[in-house]
N, C-alpha and C. Protein backbone atom coordinates (compact mmCIF):
# COMPACT_ATOMS: atom_id res chain seq x y z
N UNK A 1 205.40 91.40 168.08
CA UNK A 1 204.48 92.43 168.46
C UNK A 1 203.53 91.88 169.52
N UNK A 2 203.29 92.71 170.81
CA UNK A 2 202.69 92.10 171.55
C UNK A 2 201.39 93.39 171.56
N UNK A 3 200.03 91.94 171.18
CA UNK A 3 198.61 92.86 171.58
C UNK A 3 198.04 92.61 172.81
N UNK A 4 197.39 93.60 173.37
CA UNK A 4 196.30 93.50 174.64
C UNK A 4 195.44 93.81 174.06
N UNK A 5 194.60 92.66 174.35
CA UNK A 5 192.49 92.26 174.16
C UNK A 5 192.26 92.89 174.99
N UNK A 6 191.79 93.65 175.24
CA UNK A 6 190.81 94.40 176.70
C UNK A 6 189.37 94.05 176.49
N UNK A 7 189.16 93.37 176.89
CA UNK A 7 187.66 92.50 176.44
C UNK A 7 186.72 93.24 177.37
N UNK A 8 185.77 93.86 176.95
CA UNK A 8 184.57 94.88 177.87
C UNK A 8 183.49 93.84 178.17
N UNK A 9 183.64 92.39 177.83
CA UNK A 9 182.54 91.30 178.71
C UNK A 9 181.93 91.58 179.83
N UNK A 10 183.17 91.38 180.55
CA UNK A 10 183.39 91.41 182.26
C UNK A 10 182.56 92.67 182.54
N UNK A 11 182.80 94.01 182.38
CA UNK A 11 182.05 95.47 182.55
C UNK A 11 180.66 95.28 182.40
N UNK A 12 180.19 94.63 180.83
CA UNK A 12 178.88 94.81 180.59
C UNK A 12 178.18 93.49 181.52
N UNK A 13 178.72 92.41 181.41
CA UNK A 13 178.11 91.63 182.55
C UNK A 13 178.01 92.17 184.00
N UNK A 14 178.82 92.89 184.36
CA UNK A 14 178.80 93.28 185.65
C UNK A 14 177.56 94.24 186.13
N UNK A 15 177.49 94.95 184.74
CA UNK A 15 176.18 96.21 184.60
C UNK A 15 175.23 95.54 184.78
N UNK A 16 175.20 94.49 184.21
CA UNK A 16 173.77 93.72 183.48
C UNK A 16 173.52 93.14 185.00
N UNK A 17 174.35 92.39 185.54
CA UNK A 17 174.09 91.86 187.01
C UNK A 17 173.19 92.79 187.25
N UNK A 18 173.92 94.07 187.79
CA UNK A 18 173.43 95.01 188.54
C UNK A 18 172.09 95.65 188.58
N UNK A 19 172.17 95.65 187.13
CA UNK A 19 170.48 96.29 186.63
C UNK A 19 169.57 95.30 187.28
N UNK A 20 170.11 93.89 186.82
CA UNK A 20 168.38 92.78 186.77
C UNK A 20 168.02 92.83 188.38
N UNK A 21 169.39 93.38 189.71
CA UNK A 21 168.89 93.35 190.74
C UNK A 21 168.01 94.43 191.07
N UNK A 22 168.41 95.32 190.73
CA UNK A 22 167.69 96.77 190.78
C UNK A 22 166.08 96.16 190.23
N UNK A 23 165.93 95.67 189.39
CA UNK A 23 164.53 95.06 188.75
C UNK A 23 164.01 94.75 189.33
N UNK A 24 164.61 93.13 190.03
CA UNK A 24 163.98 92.24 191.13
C UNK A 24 163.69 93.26 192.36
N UNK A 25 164.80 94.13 192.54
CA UNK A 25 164.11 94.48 194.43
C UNK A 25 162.84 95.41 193.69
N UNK A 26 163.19 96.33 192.48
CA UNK A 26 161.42 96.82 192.10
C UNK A 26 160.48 95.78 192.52
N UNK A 27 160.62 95.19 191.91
CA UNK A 27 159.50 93.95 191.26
C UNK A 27 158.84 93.57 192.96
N UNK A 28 159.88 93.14 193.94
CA UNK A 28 159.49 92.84 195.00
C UNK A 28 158.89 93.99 195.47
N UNK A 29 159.52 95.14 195.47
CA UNK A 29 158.80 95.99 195.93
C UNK A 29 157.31 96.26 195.64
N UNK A 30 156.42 96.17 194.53
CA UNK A 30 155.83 96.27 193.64
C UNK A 30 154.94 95.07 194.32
N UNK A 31 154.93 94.24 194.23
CA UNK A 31 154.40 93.12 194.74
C UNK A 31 153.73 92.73 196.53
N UNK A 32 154.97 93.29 197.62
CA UNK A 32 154.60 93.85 198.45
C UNK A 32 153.29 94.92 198.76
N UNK A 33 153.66 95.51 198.08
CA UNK A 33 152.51 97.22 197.93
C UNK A 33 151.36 96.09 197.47
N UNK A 34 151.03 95.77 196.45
CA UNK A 34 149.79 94.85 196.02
C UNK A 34 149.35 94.07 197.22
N UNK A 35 150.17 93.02 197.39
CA UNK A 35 150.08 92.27 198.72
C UNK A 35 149.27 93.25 199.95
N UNK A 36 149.65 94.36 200.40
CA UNK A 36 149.38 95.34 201.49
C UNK A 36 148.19 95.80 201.17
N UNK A 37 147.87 96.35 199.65
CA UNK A 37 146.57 96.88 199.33
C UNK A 37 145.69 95.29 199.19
N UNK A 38 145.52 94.70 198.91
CA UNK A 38 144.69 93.48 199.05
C UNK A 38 143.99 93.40 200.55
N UNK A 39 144.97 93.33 201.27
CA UNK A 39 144.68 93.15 202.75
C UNK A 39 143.92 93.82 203.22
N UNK A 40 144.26 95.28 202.90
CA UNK A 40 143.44 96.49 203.52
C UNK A 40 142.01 96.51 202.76
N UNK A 41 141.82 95.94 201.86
CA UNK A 41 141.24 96.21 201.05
C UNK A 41 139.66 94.92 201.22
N UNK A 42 140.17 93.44 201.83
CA UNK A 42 139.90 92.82 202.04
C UNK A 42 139.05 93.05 203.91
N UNK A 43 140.14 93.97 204.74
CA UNK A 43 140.27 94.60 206.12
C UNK A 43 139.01 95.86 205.88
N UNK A 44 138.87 95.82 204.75
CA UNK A 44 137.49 97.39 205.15
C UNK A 44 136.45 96.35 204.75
N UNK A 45 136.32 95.56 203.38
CA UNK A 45 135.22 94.95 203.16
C UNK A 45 134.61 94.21 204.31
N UNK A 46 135.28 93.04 205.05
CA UNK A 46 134.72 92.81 206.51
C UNK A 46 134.32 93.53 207.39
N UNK A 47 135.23 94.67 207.95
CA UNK A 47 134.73 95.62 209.10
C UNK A 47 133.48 96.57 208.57
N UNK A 48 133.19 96.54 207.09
CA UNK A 48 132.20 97.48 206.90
C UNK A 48 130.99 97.27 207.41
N UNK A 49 130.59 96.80 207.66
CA UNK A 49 129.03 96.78 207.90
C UNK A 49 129.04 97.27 209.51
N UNK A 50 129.85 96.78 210.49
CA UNK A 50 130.04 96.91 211.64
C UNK A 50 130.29 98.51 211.88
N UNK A 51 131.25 98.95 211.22
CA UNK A 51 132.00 100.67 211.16
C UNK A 51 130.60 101.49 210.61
N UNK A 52 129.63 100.67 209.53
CA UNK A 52 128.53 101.48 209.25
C UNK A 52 127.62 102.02 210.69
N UNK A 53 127.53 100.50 211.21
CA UNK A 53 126.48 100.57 212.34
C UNK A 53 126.65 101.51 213.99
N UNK A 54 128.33 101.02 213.83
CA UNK A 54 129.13 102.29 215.14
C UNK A 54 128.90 104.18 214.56
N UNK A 55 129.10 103.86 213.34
CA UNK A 55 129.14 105.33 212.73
C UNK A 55 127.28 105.73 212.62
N UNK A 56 126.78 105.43 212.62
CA UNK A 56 125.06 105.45 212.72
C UNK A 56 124.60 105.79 213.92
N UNK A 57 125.37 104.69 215.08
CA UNK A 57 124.86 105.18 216.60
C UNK A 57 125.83 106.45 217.01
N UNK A 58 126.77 106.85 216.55
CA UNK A 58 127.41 108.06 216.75
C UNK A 58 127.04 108.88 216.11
N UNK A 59 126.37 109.19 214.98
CA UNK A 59 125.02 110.14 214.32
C UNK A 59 123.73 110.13 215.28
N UNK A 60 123.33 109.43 215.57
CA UNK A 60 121.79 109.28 216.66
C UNK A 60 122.34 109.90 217.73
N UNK A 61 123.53 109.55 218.49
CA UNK A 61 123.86 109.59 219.73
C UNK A 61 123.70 111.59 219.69
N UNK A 62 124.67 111.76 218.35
CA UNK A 62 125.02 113.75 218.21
C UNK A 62 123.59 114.01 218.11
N UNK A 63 122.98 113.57 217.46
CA UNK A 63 121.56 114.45 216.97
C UNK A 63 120.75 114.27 218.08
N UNK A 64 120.37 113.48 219.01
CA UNK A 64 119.78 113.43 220.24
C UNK A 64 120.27 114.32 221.80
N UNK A 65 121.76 114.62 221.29
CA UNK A 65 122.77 115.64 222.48
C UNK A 65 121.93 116.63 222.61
N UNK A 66 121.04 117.68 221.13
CA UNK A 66 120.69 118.91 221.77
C UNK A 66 119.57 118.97 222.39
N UNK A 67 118.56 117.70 222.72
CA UNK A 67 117.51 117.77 222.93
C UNK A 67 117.72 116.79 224.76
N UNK A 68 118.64 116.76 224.48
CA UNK A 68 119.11 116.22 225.86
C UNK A 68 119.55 117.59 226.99
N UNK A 69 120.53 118.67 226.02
CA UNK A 69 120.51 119.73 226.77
C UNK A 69 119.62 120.56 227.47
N UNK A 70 118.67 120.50 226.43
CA UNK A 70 117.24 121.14 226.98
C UNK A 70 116.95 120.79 228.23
């Protein structure tokens, strides 16, 4: 009598590969985005004081326009 093992190893390892990559490129992905928000985040805390002071003389500058029209 001859049997065939059809052993489903090979399949579920192959899945399992597949998934943990799907994970990792999340994971990288995920990590990136953090990475990007840090930066920006780091990119407003420096420029703030400066963006306050441009945005201040562009308030003075509007509110002084109508008395300039005159």
């Amino acid at each position: 009598m001859l049997v065939i093992n059809f052993s489903t190893k090979p399949l579920f390892k192959a899945i399992s590969s597949r998934r943990s990559q799907r994970g990792a490129t999340a994971l990288e992905y995920a990590l990136v985005l953090a990475f990007v928000a840090v930066g920006v985040l780091a990119a407003l805390n420096t420029l703030s004081g400066s963006l306050k002071t441009t945005i201040g003389g562009v308030g003075t500058t509007v509110a002084a326009a109508p008395a300039a029209i005159k």
